[in-house]
PDB file of N, CA and C in Angstrom:
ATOM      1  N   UNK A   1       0.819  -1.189   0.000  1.00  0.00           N
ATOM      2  CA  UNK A   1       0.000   0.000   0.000  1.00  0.00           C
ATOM      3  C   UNK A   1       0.867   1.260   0.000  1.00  0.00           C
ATOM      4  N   UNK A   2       2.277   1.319   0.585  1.00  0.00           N
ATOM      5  CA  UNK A   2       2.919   2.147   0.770  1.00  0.00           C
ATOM      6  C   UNK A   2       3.046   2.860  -0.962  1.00  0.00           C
ATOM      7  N   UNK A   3       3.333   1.602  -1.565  1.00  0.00           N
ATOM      8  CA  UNK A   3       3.840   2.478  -3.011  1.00  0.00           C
ATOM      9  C   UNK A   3       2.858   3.205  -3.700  1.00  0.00           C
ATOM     10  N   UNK A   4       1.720   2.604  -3.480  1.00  0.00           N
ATOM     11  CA  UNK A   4       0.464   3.755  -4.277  1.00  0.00           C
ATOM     12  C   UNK A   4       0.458   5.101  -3.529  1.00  0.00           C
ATOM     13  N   UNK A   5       0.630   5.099  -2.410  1.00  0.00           N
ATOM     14  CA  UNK A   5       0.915   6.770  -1.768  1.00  0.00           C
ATOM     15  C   UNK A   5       1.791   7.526  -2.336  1.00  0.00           C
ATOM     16  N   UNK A   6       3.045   6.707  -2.130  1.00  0.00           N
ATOM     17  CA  UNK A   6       4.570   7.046  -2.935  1.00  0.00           C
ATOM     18  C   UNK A   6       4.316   7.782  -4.303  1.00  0.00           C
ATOM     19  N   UNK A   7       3.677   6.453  -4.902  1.00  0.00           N
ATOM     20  CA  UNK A   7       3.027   7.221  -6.169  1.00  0.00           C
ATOM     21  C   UNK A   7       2.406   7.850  -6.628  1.00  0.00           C
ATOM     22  N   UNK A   8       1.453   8.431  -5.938  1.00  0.00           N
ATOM     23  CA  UNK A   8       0.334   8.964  -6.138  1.00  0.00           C
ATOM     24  C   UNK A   8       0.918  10.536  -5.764  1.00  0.00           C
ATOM     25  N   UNK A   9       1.936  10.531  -4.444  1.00  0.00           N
ATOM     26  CA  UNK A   9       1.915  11.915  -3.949  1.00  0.00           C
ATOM     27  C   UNK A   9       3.532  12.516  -5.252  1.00  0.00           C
ATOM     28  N   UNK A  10       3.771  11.797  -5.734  1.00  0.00           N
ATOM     29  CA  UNK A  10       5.160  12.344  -6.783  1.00  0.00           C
ATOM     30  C   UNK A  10       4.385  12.887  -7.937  1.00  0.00           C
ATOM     31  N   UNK A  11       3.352  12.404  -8.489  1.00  0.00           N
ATOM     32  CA  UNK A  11       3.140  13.264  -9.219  1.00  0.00           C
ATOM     33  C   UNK A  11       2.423  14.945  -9.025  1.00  0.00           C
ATOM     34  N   UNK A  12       2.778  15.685  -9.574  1.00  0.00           N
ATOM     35  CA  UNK A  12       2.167  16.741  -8.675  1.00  0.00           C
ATOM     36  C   UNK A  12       1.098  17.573  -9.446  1.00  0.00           C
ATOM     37  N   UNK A  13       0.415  18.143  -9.063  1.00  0.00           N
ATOM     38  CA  UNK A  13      -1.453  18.491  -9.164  1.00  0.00           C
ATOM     39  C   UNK A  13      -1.551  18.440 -10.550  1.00  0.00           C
ATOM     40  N   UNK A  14      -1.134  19.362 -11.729  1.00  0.00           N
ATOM     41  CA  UNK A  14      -1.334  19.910 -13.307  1.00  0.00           C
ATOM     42  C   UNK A  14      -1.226  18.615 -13.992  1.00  0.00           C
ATOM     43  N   UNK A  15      -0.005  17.455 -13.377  1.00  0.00           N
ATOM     44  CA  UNK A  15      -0.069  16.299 -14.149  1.00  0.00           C
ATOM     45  C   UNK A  15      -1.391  15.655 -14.147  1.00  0.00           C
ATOM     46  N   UNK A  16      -1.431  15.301 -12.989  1.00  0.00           N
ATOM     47  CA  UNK A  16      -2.794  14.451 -12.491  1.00  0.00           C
ATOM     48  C   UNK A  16      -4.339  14.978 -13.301  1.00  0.00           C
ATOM     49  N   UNK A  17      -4.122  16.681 -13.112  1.00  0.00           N
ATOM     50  CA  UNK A  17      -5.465  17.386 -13.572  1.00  0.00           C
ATOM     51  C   UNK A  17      -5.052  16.820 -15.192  1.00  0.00           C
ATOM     52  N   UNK A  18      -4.499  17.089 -16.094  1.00  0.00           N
ATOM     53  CA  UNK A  18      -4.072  17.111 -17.078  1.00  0.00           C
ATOM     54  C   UNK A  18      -4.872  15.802 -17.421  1.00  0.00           C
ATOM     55  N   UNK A  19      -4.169  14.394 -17.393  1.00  0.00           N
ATOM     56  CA  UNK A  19      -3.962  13.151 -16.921  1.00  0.00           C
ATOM     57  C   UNK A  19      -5.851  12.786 -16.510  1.00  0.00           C
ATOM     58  N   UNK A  20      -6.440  13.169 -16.062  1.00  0.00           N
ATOM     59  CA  UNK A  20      -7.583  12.923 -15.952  1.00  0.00           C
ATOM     60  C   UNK A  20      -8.596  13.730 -16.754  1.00  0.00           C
ATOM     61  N   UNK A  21      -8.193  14.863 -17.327  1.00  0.00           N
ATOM     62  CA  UNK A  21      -8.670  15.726 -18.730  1.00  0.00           C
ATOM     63  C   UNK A  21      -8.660  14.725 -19.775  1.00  0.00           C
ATOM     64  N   UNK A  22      -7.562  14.068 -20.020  1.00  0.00           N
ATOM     65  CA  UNK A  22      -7.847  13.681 -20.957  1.00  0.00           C
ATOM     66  C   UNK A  22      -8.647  11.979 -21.003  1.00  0.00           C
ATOM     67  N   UNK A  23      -8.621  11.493 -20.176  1.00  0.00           N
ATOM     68  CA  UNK A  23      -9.723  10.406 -19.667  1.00  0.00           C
ATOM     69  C   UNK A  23     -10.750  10.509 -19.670  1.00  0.00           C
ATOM     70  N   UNK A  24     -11.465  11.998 -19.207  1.00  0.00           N
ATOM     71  CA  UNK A  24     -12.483  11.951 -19.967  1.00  0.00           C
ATOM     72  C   UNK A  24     -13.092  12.576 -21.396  1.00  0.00           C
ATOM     73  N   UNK A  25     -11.938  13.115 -21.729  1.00  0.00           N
ATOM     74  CA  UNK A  25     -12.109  13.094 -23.518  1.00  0.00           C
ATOM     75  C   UNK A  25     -12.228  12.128 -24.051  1.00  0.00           C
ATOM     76  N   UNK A  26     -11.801  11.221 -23.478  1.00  0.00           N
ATOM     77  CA  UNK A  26     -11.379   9.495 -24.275  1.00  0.00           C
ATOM     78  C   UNK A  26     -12.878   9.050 -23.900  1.00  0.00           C
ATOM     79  N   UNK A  27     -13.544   9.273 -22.716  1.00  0.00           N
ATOM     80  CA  UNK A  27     -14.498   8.253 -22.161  1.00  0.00           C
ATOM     81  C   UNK A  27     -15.791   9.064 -22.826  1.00  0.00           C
ATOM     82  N   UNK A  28     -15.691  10.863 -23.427  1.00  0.00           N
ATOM     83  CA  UNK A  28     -16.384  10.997 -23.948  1.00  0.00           C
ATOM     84  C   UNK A  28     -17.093  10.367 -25.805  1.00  0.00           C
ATOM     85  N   UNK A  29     -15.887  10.138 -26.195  1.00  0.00           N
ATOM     86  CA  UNK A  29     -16.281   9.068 -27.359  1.00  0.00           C
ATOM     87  C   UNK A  29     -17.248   8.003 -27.233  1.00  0.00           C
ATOM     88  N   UNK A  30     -16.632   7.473 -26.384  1.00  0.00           N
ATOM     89  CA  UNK A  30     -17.313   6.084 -25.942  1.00  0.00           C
ATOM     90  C   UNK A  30     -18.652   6.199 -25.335  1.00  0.00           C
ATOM     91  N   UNK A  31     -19.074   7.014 -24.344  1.00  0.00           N
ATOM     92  CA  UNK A  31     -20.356   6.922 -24.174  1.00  0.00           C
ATOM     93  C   UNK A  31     -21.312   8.013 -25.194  1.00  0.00           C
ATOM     94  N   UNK A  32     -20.392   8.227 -26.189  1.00  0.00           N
ATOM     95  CA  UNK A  32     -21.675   8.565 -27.385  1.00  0.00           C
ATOM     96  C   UNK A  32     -21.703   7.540 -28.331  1.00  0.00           C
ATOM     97  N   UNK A  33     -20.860   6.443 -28.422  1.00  0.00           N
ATOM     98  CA  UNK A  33     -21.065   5.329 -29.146  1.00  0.00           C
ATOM     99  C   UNK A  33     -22.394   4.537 -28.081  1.00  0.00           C
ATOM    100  N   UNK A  34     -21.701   4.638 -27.147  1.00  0.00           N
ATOM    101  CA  UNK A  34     -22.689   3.606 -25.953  1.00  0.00           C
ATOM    102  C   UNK A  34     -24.298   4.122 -25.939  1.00  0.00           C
ATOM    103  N   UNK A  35     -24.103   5.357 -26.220  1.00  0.00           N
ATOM    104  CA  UNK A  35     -25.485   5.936 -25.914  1.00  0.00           C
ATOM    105  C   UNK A  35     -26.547   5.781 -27.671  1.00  0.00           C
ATOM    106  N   UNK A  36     -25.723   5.693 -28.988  1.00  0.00           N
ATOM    107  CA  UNK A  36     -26.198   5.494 -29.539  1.00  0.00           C
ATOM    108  C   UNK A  36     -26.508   4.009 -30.186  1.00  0.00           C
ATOM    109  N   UNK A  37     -25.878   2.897 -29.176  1.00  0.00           N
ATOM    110  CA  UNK A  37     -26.002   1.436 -29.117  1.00  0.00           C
ATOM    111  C   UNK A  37     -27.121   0.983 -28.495  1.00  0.00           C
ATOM    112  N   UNK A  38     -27.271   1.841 -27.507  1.00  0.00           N
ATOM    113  CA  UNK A  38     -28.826   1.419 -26.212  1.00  0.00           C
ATOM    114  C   UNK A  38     -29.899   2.444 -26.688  1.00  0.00           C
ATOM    115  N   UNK A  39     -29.815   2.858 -27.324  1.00  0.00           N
ATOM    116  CA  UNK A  39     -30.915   3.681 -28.428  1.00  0.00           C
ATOM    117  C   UNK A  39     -31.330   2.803 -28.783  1.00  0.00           C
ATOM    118  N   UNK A  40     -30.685   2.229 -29.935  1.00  0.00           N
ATOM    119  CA  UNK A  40     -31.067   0.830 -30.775  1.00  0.00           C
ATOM    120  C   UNK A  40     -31.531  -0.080 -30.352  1.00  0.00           C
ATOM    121  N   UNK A  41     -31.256  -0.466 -29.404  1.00  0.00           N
ATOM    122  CA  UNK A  41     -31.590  -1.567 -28.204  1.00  0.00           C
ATOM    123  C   UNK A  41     -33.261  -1.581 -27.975  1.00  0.00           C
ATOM    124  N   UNK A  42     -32.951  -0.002 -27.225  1.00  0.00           N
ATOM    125  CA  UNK A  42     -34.492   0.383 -26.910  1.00  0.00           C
ATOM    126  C   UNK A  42     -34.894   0.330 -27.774  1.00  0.00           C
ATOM    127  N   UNK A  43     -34.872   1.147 -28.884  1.00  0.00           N
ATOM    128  CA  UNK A  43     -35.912   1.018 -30.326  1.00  0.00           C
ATOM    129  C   UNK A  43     -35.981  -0.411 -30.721  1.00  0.00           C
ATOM    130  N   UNK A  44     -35.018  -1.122 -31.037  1.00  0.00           N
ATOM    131  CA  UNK A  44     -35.358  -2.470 -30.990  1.00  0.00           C
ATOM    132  C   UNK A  44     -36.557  -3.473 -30.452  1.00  0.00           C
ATOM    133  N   UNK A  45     -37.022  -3.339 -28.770  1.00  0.00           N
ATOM    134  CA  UNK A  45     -37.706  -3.988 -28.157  1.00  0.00           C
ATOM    135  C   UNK A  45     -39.542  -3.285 -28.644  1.00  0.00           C
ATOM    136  N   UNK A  46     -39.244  -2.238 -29.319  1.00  0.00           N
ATOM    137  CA  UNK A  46     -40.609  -1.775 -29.249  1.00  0.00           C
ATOM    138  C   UNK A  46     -40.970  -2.032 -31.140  1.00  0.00           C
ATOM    139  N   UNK A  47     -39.882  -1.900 -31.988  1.00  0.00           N
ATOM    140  CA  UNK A  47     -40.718  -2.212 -33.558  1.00  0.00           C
ATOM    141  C   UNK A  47     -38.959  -2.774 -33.966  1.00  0.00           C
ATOM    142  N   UNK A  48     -39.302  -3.198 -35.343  1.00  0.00           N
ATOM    143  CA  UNK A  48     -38.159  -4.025 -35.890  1.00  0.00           C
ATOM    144  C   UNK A  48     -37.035  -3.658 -36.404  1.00  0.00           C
ATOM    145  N   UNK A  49     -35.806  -4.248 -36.182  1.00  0.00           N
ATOM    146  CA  UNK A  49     -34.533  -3.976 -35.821  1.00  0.00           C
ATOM    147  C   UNK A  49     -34.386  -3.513 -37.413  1.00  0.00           C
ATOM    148  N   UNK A  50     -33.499  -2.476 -37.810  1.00  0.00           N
ATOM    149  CA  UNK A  50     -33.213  -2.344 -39.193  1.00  0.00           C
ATOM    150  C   UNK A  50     -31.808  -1.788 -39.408  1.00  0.00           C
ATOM    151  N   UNK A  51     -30.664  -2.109 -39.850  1.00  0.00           N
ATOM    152  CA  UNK A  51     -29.387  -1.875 -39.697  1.00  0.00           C
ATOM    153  C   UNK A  51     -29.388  -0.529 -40.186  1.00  0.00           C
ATOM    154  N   UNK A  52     -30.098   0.141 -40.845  1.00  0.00           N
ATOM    155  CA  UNK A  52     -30.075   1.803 -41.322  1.00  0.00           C
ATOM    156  C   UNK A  52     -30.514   2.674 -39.863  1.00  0.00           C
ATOM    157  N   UNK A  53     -31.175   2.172 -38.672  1.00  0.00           N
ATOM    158  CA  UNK A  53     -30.997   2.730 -37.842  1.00  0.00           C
ATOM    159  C   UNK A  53     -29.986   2.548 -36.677  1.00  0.00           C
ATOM    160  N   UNK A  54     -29.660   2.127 -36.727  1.00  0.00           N
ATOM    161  CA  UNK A  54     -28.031   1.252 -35.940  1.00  0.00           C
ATOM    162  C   UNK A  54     -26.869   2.114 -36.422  1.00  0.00           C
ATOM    163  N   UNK A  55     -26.977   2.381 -37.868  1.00  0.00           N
ATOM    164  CA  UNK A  55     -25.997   3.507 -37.838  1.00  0.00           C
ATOM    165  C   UNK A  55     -26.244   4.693 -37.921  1.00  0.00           C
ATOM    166  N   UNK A  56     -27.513   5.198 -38.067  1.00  0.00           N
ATOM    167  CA  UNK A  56     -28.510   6.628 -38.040  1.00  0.00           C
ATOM    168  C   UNK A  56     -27.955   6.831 -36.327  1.00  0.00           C
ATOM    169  N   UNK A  57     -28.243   5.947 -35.325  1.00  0.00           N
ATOM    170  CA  UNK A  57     -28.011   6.112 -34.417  1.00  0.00           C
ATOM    171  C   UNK A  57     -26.660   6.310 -33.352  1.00  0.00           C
ATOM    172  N   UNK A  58     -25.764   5.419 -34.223  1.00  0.00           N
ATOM    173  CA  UNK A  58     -23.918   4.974 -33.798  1.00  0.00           C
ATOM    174  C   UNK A  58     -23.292   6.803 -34.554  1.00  0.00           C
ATOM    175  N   UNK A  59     -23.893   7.157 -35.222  1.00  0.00           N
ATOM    176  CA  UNK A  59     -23.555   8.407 -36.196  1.00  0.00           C
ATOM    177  C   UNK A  59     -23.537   9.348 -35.051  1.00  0.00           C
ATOM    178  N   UNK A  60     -25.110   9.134 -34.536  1.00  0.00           N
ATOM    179  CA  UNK A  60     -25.311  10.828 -33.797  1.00  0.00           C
ATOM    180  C   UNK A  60     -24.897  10.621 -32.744  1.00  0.00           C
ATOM    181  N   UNK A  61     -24.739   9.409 -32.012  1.00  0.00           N
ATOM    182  CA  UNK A  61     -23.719   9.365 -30.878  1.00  0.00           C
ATOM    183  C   UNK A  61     -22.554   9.511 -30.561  1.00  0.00           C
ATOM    184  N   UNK A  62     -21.844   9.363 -32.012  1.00  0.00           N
ATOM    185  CA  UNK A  62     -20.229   9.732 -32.431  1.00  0.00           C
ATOM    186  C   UNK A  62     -20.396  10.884 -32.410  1.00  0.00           C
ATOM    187  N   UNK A  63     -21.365  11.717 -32.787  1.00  0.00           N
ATOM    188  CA  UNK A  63     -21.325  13.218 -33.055  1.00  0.00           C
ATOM    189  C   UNK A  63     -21.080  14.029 -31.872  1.00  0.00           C
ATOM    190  N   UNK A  64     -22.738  13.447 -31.204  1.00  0.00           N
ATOM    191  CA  UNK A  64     -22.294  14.180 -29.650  1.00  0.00           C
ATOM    192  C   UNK A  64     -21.266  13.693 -29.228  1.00  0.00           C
ATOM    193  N   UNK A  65     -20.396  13.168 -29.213  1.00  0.00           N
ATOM    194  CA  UNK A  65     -19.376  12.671 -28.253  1.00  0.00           C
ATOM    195  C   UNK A  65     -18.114  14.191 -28.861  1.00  0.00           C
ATOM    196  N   UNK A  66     -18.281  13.703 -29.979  1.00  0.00           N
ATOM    197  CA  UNK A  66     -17.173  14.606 -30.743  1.00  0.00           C
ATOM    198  C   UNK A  66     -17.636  16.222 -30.605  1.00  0.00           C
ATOM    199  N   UNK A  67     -18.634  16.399 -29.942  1.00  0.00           N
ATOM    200  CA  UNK A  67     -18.978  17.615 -30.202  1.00  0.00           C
ATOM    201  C   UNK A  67     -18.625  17.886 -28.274  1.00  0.00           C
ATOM    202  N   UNK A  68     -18.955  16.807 -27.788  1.00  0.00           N
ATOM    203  CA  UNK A  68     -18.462  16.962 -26.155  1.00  0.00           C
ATOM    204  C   UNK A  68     -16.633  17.332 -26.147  1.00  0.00           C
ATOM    205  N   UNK A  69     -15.857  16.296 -27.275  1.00  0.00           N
ATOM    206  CA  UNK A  69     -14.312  16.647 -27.527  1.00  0.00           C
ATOM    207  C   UNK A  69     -14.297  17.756 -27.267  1.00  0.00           C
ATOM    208  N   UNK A  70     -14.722  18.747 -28.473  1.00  0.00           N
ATOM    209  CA  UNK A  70     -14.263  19.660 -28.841  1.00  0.00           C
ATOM    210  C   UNK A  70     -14.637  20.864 -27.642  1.00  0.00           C
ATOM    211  N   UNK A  71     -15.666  20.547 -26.826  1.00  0.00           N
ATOM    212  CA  UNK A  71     -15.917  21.800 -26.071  1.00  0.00           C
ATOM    213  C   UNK A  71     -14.573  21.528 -24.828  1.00  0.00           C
ATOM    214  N   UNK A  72     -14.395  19.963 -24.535  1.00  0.00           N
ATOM    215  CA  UNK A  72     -13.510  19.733 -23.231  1.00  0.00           C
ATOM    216  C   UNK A  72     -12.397  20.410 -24.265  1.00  0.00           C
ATOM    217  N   UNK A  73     -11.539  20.498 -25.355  1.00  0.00           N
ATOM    218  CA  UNK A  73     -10.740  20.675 -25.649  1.00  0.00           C
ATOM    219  C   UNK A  73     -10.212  22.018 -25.789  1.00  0.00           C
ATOM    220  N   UNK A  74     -11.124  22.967 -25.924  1.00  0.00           N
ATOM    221  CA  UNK A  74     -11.278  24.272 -26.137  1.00  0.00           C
ATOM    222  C   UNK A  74     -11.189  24.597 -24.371  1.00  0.00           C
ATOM    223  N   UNK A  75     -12.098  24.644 -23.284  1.00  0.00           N
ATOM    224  CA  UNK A  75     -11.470  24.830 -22.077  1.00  0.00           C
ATOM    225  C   UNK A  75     -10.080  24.468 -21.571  1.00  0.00           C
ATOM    226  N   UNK A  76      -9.870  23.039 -22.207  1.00  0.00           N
ATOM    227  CA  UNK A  76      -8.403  22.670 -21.613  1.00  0.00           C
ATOM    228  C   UNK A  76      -7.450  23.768 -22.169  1.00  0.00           C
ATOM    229  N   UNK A  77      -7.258  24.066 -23.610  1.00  0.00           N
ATOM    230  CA  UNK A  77      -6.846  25.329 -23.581  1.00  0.00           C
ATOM    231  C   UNK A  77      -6.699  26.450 -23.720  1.00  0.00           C
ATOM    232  N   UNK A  78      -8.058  26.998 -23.061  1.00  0.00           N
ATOM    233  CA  UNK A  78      -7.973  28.070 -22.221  1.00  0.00           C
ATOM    234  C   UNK A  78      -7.306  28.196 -20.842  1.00  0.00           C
ATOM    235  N   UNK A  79      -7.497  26.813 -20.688  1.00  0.00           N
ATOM    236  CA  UNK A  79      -7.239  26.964 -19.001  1.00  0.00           C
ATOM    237  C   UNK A  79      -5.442  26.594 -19.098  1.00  0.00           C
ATOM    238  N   UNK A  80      -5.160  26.207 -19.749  1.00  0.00           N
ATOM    239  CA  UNK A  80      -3.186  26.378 -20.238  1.00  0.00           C
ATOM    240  C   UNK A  80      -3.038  27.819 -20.424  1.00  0.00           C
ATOM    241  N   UNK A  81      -3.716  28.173 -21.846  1.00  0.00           N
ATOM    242  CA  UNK A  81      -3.401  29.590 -22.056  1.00  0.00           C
ATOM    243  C   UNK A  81      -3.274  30.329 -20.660  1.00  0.00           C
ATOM    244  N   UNK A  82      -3.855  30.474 -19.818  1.00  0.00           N
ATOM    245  CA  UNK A  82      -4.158  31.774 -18.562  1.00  0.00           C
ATOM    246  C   UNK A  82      -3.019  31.169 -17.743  1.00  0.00           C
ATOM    247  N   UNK A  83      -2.784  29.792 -17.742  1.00  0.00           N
ATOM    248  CA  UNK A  83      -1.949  29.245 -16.714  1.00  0.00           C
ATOM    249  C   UNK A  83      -0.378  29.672 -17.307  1.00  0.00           C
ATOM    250  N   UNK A  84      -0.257  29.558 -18.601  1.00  0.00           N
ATOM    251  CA  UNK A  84       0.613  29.938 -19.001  1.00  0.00           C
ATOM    252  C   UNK A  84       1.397  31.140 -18.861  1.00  0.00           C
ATOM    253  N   UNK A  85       0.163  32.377 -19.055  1.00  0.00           N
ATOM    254  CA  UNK A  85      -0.089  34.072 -19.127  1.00  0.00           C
ATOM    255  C   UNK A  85      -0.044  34.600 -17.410  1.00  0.00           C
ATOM    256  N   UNK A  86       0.196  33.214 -16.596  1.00  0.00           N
ATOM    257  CA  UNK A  86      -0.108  33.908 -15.369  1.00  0.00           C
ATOM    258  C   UNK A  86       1.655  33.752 -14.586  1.00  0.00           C
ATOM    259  N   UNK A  87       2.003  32.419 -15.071  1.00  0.00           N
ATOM    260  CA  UNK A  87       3.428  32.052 -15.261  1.00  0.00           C
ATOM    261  C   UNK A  87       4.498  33.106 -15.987  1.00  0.00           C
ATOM    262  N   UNK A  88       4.003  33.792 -17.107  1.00  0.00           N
ATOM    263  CA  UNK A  88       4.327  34.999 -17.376  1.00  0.00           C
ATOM    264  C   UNK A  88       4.656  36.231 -16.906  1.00  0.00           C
ATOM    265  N   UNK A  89       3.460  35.924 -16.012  1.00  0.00           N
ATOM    266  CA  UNK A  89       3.365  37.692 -15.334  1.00  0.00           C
ATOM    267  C   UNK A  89       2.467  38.674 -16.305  1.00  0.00           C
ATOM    268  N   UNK A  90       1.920  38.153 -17.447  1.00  0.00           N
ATOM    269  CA  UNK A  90       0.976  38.677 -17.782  1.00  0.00           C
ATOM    270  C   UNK A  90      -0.656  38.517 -17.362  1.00  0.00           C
ATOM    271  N   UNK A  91      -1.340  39.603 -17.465  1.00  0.00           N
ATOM    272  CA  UNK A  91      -2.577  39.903 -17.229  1.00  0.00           C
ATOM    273  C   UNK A  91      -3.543  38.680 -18.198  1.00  0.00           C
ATOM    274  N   UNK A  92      -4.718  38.011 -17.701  1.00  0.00           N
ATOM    275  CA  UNK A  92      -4.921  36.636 -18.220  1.00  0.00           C
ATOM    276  C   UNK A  92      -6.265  37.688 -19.171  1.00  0.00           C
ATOM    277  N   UNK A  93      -6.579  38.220 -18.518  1.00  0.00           N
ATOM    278  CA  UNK A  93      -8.374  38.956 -19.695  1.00  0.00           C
ATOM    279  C   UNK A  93      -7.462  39.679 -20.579  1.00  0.00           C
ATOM    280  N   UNK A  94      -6.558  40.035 -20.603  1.00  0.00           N
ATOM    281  CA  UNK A  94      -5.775  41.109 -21.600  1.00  0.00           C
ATOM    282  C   UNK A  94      -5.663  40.710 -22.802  1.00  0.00           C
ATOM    283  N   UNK A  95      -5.078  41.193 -23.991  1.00  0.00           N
ATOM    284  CA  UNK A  95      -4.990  40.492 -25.525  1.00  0.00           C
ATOM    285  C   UNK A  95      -3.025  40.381 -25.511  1.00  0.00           C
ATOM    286  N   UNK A  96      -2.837  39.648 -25.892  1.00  0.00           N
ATOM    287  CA  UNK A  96      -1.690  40.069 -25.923  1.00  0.00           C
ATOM    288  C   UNK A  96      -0.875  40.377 -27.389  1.00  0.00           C
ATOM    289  N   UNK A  97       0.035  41.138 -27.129  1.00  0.00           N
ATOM    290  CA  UNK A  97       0.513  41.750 -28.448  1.00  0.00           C
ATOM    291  C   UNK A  97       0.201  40.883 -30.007  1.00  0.00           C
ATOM    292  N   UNK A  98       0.413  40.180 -29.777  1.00  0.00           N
ATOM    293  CA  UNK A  98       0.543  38.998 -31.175  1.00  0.00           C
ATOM    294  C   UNK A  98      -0.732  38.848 -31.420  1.00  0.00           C
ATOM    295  N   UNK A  99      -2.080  38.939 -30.362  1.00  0.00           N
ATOM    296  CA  UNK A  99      -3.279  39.080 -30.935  1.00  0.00           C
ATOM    297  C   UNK A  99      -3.489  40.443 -31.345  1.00  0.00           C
ATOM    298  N   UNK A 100      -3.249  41.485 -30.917  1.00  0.00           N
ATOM    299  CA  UNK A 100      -3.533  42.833 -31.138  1.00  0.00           C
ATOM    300  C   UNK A 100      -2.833  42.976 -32.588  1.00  0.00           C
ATOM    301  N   UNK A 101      -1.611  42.245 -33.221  1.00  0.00           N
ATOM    302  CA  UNK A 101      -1.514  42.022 -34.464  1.00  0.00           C
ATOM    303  C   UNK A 101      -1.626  41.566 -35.766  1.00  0.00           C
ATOM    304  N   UNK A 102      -2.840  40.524 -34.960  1.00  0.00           N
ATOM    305  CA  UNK A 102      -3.206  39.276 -35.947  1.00  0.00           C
ATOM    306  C   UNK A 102      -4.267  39.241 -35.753  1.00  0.00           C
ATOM    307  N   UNK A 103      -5.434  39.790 -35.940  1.00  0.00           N
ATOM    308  CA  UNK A 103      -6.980  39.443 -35.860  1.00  0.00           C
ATOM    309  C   UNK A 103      -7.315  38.225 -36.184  1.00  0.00           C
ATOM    310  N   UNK A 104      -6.868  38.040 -36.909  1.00  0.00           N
ATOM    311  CA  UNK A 104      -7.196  36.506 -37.569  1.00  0.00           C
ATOM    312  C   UNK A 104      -6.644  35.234 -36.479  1.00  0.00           C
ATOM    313  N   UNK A 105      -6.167  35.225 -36.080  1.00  0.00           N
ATOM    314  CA  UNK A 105      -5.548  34.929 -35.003  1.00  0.00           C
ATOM    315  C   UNK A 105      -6.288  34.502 -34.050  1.00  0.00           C
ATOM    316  N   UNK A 106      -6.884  35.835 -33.193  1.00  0.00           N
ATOM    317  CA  UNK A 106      -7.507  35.726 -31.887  1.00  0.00           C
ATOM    318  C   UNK A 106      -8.889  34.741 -32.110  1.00  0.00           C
ATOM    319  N   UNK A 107      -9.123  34.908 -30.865  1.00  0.00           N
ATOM    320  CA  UNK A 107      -9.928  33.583 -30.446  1.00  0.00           C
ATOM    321  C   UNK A 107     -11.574  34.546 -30.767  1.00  0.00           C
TER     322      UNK A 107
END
């Protein structure tokens, strides 16, 4: 038991946060596959099974999942960016020069 403490306390907080960010990016895929598998399921028990809805359904569950990605992915970095900007010594709501030069650029 000693070594899971050992281990657990060496890594330190940003890894771990990091490290579990992306676990559930990963686990968000999967329960939009899962969620559009037990769709089918259910629709299944009530009228007849038809493989055009199995993937009508595996589709929009990939979607939301991928659409869950992209929002966890967009906070994760934001939340680098400021961590970064704060490590800096710069102001985190501010623009910083390279955006104030590149519109195209900014967020």
């Amino acid at each position: 038991m000693k070594f899971f403490k050992d281990f657990r306390l060496g890594l330190d907080k940003e890894y771990r946060k990091a490290l579990a960010t992306a676990a559930v990016i990963g686990l968000h895929l999967l329960s939009g596959l899962l969620v559009g598998l037990g769709l089918y399921y259910l629709l299944g028990l009530f009228m007849e099974k038809k493989p055009w809805i199995l993937v009508t359904l595996v589709v929009v569950g990939l979607a939301a999942g991928i659409n869950n990605v992209i929002k966890d992915t967009k906070l994760l970095l934001k939340e680098v960016k400021e961590g970064d900007e704060a490590k800096l010594g710069a102001d985190p709501g501010k623009e910083s020069e390279k955006d104030k030069e590149d519109p195209d650029n900014a967020e």
